[in-house]
C-alpha atoms as a PDB file:
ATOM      1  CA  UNK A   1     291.393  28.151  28.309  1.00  0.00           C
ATOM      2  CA  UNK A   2     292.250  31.521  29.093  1.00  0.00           C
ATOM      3  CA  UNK A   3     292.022  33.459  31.839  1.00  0.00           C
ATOM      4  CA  UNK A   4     290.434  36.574  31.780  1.00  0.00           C
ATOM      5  CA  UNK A   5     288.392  35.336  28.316  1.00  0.00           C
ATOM      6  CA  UNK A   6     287.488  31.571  29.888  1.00  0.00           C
ATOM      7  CA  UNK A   7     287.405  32.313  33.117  1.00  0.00           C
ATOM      8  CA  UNK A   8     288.245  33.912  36.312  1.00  0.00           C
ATOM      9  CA  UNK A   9     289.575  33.904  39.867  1.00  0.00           C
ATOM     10  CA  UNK A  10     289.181  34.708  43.038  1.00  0.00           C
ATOM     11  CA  UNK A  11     285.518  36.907  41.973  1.00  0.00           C
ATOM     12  CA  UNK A  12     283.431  39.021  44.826  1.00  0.00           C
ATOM     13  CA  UNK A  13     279.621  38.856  44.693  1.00  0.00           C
ATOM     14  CA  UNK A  14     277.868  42.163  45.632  1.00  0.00           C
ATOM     15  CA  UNK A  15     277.739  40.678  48.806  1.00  0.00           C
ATOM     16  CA  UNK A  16     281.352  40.578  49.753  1.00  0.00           C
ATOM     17  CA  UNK A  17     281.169  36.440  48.835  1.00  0.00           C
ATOM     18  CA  UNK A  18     284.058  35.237  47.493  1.00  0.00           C
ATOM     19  CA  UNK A  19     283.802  32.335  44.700  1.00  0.00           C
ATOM     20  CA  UNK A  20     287.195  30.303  43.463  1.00  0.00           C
ATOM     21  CA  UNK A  21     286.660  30.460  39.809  1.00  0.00           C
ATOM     22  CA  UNK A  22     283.675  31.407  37.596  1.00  0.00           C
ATOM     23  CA  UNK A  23     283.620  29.747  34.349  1.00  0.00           C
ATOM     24  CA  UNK A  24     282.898  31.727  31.176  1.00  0.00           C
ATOM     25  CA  UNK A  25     280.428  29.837  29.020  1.00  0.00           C
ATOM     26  CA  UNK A  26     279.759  30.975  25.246  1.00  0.00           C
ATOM     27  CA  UNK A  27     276.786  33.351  25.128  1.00  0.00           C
ATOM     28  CA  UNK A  28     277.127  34.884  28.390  1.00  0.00           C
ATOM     29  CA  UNK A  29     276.771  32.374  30.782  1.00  0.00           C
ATOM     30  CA  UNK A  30     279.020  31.345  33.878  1.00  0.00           C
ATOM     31  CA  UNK A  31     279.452  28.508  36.026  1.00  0.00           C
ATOM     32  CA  UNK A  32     280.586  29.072  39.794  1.00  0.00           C
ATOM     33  CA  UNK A  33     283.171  26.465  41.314  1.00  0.00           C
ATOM     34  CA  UNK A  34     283.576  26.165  44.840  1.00  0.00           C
ATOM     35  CA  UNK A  35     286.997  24.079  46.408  1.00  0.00           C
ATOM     36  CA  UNK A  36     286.968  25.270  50.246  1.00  0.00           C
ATOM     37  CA  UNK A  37     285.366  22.452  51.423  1.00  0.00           C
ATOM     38  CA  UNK A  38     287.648  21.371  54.343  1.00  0.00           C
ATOM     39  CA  UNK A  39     289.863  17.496  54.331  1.00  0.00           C
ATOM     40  CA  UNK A  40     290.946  17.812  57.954  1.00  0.00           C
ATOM     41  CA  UNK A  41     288.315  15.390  59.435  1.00  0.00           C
ATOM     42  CA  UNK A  42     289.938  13.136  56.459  1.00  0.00           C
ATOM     43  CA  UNK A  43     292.714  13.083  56.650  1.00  0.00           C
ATOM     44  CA  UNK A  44     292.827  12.661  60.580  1.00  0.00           C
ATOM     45  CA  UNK A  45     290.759   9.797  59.394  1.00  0.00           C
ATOM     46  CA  UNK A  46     293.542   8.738  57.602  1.00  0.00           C
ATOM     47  CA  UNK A  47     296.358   9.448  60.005  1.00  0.00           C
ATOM     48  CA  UNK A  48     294.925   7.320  63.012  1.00  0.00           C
ATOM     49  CA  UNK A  49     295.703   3.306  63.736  1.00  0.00           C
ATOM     50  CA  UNK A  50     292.340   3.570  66.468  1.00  0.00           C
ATOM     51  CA  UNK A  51     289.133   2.021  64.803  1.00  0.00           C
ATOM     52  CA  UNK A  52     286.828   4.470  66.885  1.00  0.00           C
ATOM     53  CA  UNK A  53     288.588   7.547  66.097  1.00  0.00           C
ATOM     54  CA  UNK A  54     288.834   6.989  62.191  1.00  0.00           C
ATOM     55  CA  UNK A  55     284.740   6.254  62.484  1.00  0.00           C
ATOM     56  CA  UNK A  56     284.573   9.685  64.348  1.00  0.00           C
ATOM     57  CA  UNK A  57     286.768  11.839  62.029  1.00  0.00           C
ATOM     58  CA  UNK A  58     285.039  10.125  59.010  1.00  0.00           C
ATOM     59  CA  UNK A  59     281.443  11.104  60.565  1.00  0.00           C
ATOM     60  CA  UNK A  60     283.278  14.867  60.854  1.00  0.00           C
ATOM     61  CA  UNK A  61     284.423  14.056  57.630  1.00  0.00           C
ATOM     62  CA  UNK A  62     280.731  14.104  56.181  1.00  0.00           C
ATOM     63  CA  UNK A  63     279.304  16.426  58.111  1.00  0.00           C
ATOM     64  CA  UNK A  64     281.526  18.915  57.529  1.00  0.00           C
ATOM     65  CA  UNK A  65     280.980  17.982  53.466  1.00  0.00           C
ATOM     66  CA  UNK A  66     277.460  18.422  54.337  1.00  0.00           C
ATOM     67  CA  UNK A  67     277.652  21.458  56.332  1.00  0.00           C
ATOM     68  CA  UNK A  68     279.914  23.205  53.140  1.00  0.00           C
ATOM     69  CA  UNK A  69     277.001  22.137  50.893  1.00  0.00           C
ATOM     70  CA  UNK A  70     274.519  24.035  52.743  1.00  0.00           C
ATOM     71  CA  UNK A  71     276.428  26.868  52.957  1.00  0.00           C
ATOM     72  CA  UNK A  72     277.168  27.510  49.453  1.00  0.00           C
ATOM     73  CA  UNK A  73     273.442  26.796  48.815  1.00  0.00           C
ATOM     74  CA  UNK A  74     272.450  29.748  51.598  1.00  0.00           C
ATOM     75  CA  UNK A  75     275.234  32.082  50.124  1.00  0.00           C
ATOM     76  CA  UNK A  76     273.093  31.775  46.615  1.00  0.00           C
ATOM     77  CA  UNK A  77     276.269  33.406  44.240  1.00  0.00           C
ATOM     78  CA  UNK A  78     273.858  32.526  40.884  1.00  0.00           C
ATOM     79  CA  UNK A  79     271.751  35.314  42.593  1.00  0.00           C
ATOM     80  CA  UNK A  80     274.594  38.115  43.634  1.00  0.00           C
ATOM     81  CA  UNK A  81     276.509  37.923  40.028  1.00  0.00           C
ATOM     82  CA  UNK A  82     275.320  38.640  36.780  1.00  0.00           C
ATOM     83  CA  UNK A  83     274.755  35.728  33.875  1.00  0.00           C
ATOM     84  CA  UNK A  84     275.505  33.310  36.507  1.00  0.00           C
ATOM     85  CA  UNK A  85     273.528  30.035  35.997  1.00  0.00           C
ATOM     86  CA  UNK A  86     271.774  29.081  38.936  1.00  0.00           C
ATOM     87  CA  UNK A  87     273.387  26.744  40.470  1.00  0.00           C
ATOM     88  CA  UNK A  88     277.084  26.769  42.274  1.00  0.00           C
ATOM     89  CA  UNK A  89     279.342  23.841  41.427  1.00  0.00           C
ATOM     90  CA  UNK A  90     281.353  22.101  44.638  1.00  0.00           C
ATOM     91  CA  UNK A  91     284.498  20.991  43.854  1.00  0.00           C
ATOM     92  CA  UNK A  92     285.974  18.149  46.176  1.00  0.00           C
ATOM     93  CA  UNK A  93     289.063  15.234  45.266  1.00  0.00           C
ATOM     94  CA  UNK A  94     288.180  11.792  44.319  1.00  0.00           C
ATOM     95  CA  UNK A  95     289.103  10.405  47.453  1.00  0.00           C
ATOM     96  CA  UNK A  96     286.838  12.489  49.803  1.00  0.00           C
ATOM     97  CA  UNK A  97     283.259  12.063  48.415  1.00  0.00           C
ATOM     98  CA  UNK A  98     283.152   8.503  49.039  1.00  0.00           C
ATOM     99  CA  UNK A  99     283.131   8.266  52.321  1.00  0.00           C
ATOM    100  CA  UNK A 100     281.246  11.645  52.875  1.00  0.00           C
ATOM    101  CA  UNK A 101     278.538   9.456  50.982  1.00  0.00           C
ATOM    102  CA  UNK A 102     278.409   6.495  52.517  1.00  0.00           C
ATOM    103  CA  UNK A 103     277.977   8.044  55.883  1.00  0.00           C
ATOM    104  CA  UNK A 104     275.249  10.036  54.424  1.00  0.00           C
ATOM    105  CA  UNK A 105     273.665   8.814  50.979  1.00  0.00           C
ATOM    106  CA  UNK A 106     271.312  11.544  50.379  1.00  0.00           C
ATOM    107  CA  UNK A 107     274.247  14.267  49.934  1.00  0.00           C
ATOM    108  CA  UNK A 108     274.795  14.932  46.485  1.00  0.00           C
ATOM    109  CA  UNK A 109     270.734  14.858  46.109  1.00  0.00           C
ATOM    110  CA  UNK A 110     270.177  17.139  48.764  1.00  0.00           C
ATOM    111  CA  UNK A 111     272.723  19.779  47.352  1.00  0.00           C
ATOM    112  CA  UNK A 112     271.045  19.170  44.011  1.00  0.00           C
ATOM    113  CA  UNK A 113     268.151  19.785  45.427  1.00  0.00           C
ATOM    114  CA  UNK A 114     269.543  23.223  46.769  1.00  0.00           C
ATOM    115  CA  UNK A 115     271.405  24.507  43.813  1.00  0.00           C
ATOM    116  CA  UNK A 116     274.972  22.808  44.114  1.00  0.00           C
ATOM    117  CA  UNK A 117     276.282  20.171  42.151  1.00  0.00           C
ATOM    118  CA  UNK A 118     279.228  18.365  44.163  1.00  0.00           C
ATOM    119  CA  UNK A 119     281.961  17.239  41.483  1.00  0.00           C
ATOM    120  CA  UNK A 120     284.667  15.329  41.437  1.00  0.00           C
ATOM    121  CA  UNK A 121     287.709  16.485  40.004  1.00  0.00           C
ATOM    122  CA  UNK A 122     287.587  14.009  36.782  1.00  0.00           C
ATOM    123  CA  UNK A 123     284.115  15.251  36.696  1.00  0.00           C
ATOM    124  CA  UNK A 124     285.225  18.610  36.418  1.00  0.00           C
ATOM    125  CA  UNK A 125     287.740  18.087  33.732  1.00  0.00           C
ATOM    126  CA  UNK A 126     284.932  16.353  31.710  1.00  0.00           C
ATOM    127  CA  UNK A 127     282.668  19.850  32.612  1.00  0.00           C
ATOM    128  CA  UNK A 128     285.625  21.754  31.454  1.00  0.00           C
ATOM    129  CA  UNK A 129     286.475  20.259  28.170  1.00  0.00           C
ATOM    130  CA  UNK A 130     282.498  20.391  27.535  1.00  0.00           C
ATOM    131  CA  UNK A 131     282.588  24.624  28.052  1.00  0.00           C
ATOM    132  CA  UNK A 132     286.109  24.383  25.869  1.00  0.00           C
ATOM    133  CA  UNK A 133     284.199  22.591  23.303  1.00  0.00           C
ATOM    134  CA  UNK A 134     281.586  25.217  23.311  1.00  0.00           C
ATOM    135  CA  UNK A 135     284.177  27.800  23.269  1.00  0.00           C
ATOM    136  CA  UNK A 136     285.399  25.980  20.356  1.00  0.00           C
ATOM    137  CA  UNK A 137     282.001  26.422  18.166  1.00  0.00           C
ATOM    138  CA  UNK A 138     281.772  29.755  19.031  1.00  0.00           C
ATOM    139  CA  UNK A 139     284.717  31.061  17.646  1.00  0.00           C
ATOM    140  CA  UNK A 140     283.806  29.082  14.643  1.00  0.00           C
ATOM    141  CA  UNK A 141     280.744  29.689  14.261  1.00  0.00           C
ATOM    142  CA  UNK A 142     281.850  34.145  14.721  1.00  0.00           C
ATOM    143  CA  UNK A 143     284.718  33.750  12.285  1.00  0.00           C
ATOM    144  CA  UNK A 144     281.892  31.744   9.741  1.00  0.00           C
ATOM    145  CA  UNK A 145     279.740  34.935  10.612  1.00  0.00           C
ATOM    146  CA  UNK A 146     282.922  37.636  10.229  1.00  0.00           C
ATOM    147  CA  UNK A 147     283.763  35.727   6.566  1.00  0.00           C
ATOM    148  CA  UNK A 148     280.097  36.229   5.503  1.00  0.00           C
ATOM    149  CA  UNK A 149     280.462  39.737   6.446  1.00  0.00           C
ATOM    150  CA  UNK A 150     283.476  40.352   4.450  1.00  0.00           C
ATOM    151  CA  UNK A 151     281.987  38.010   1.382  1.00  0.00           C
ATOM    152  CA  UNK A 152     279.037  40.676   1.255  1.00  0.00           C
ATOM    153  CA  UNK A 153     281.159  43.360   1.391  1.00  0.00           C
ATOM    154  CA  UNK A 154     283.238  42.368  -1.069  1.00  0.00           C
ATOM    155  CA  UNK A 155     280.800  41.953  -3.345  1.00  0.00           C
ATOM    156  CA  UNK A 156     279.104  45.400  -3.101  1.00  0.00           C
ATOM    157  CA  UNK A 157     282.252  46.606  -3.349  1.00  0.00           C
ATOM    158  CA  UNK A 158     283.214  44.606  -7.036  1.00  0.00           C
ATOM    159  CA  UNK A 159     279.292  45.394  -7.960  1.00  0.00           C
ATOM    160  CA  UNK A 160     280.554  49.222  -7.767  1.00  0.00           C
ATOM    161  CA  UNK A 161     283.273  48.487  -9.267  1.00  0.00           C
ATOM    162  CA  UNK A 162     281.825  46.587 -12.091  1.00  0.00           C
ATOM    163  CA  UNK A 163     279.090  49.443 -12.410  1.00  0.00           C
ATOM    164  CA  UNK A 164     281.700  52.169 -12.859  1.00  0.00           C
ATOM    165  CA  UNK A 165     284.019  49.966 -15.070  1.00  0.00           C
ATOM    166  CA  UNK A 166     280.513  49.419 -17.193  1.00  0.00           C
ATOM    167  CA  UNK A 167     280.378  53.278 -17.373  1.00  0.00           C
ATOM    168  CA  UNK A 168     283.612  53.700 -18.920  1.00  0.00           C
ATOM    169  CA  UNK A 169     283.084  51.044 -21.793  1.00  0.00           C
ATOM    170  CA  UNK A 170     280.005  52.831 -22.125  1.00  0.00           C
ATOM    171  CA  UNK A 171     281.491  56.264 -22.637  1.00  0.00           C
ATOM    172  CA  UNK A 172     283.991  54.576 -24.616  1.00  0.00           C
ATOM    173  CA  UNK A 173     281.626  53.151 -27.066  1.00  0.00           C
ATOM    174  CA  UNK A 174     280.276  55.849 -27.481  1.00  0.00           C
ATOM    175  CA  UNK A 175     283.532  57.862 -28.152  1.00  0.00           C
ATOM    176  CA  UNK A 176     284.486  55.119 -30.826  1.00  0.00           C
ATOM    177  CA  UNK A 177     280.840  56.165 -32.273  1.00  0.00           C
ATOM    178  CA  UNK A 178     281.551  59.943 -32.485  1.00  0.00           C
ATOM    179  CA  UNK A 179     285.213  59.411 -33.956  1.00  0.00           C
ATOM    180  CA  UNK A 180     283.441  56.697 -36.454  1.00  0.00           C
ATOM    181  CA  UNK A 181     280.597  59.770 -37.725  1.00  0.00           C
ATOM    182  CA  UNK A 182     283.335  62.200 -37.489  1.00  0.00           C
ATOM    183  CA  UNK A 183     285.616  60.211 -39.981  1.00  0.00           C
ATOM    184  CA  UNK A 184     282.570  59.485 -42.379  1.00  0.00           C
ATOM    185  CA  UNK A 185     281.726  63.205 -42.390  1.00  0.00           C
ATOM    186  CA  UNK A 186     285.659  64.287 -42.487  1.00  0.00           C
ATOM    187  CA  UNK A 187     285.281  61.797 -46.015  1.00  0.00           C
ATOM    188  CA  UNK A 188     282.491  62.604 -47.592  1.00  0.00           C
ATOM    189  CA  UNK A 189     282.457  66.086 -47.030  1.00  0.00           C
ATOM    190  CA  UNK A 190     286.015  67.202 -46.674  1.00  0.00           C
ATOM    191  CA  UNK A 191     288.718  64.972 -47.579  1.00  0.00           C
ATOM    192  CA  UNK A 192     287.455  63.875 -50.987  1.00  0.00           C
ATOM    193  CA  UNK A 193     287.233  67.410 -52.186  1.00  0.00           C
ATOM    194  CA  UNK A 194     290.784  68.362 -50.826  1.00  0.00           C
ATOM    195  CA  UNK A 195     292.128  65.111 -53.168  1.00  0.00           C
ATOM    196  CA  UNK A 196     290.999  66.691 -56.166  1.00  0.00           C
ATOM    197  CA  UNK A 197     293.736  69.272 -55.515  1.00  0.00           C
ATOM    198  CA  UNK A 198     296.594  67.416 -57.301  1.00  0.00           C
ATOM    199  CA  UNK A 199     294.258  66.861 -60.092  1.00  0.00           C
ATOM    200  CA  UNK A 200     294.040  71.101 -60.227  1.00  0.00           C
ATOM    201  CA  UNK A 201     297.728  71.464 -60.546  1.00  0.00           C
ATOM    202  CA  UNK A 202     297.933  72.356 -56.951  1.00  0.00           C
ATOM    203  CA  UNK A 203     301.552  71.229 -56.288  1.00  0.00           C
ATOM    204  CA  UNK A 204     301.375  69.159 -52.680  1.00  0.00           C
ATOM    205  CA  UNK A 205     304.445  67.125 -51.136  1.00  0.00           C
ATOM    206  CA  UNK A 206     302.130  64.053 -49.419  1.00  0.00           C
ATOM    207  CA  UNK A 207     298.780  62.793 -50.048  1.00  0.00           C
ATOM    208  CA  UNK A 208     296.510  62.772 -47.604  1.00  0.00           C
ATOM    209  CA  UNK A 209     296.039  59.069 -46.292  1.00  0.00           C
ATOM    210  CA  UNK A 210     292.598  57.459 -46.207  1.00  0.00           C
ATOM    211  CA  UNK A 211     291.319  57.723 -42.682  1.00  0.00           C
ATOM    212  CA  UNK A 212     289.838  54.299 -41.154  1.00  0.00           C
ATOM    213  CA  UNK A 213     286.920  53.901 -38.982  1.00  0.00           C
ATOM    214  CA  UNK A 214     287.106  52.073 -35.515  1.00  0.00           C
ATOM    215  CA  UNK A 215     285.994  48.734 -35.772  1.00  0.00           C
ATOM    216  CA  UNK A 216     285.885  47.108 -32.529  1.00  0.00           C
ATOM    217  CA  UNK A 217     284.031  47.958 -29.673  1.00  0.00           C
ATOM    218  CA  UNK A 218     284.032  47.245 -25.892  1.00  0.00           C
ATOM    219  CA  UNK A 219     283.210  44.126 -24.264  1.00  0.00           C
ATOM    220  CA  UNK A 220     280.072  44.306 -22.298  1.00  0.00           C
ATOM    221  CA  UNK A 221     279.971  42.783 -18.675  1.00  0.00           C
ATOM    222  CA  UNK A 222     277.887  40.610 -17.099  1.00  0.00           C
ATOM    223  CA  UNK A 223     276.180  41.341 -13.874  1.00  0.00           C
ATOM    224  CA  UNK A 224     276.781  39.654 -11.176  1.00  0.00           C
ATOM    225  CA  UNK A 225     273.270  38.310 -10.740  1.00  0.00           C
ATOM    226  CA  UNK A 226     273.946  36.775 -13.667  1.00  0.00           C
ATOM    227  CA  UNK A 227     276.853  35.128 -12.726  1.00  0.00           C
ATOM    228  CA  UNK A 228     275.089  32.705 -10.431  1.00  0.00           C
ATOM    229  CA  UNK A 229     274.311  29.710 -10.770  1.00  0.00           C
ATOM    230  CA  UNK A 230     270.565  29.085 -12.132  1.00  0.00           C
ATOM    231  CA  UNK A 231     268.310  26.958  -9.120  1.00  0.00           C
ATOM    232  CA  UNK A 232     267.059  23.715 -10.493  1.00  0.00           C
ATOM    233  CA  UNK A 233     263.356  24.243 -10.735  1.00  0.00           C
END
């Protein structure tokens, strides 16, 4: 994915909001992604030998996952930047939604419930290679559209072609017609009395050679309508 086509970074809303990425989906669509959530609580969690303490930190832990949640959903991006979808995705490692959700089970429905979708990271490469995929039948689907384009216009571009090539078989048919009367007439008219010279004593140093009508003519063209294939009825 590309940045700047795919996606983006670091993006203000109108309200001075500040979002991690936005996704680019095909057809004008984004997704929002959201990793600020904060690991300290956890990773005290994880630091301390006392029982009590890791309990405490790992209730911080969850709150604070909770507390993130609800603040993304109040911040509303979907509503501050244009072609957003509505909701904002919250990005968080594998390790720290577990125990976020066993200290409080109704977290990822309550954020669904208010327009954020907590993901795991695996999740989010699976979300990722969906929009790539997408990306993917896009650009097929425009260069399928861009070679249709170029198909039609190269097509009414040979049917001009063809119709001015027509033309000039045309005008040379009928050229090979004119010369064809003009020979008969040059015959019959002029060339048979000129032979009888010789005959008159007139002293000449060549005959005069039969002249020969065209013969052939131009090969008409088809159309291209009538190039196509016939539809079975």
């Amino acid at each position: 994915m590309v940045k700047g086509i795919h996606y983006d970074t670091q993006t203000s809303d109108n309200q001075g909001g500040r979002t991690d990425f936005i996704v680019h989906m095909p057809h004008r669509r984004d997704i929002i992604l959201d990793s600020k959530v904060s690991l300290v609580a956890l990773i005290e969690a994880q630091d301390t030998t006392d029982d009590a303490q890791r309990s405490a930190h790992l209730d911080r832990h969850a709150r604070h996952m909770q507390e993130h949640a609800d603040s993304l959903a109040g911040k509303e991006y979907w509503s501050q930047l244009p072609d957003s979808a509505d909701f904002v995705v919250m990005v968080v490692p594998e390790f720290a939604l577990p125990p976020a959700v066993e200290r409080r089970p109704n977290l990822i429905d309550r954020a669904l419930q208010n327009n954020v979708v907590i993901s795991t990271h695996s999740t989010l490469v699976a979300l990722l290679k969906t929009v790539a995929m997408g990306w993917q039948e896009r650009q097929l689907a425009d260069e399928a559209q861009e070679i249709g384009t170029l198909g039609r216009e190269l097509h009414d571009r040979l049917e001009v072609f063809a119709t001015h090539y027509a033309d000039i078989g045309t005008a040379l048919d009928r050229a090979v017609n004119r010369y064809n009367r003009g020979v008969g007439s040059l015959e019959s008219r002029v060339l048979t009395q000129a032979r009888r010279f010789p005959e008159l004593g007139v002293q000449t140093t060549k005959e005069i050679p039969e002249t020969q009508p065209v013969e052939s003519s131009t090969r008409a063209m088809r159309s291209a309508q009538s190039m196509l294939p016939e539809e079975d009825s």
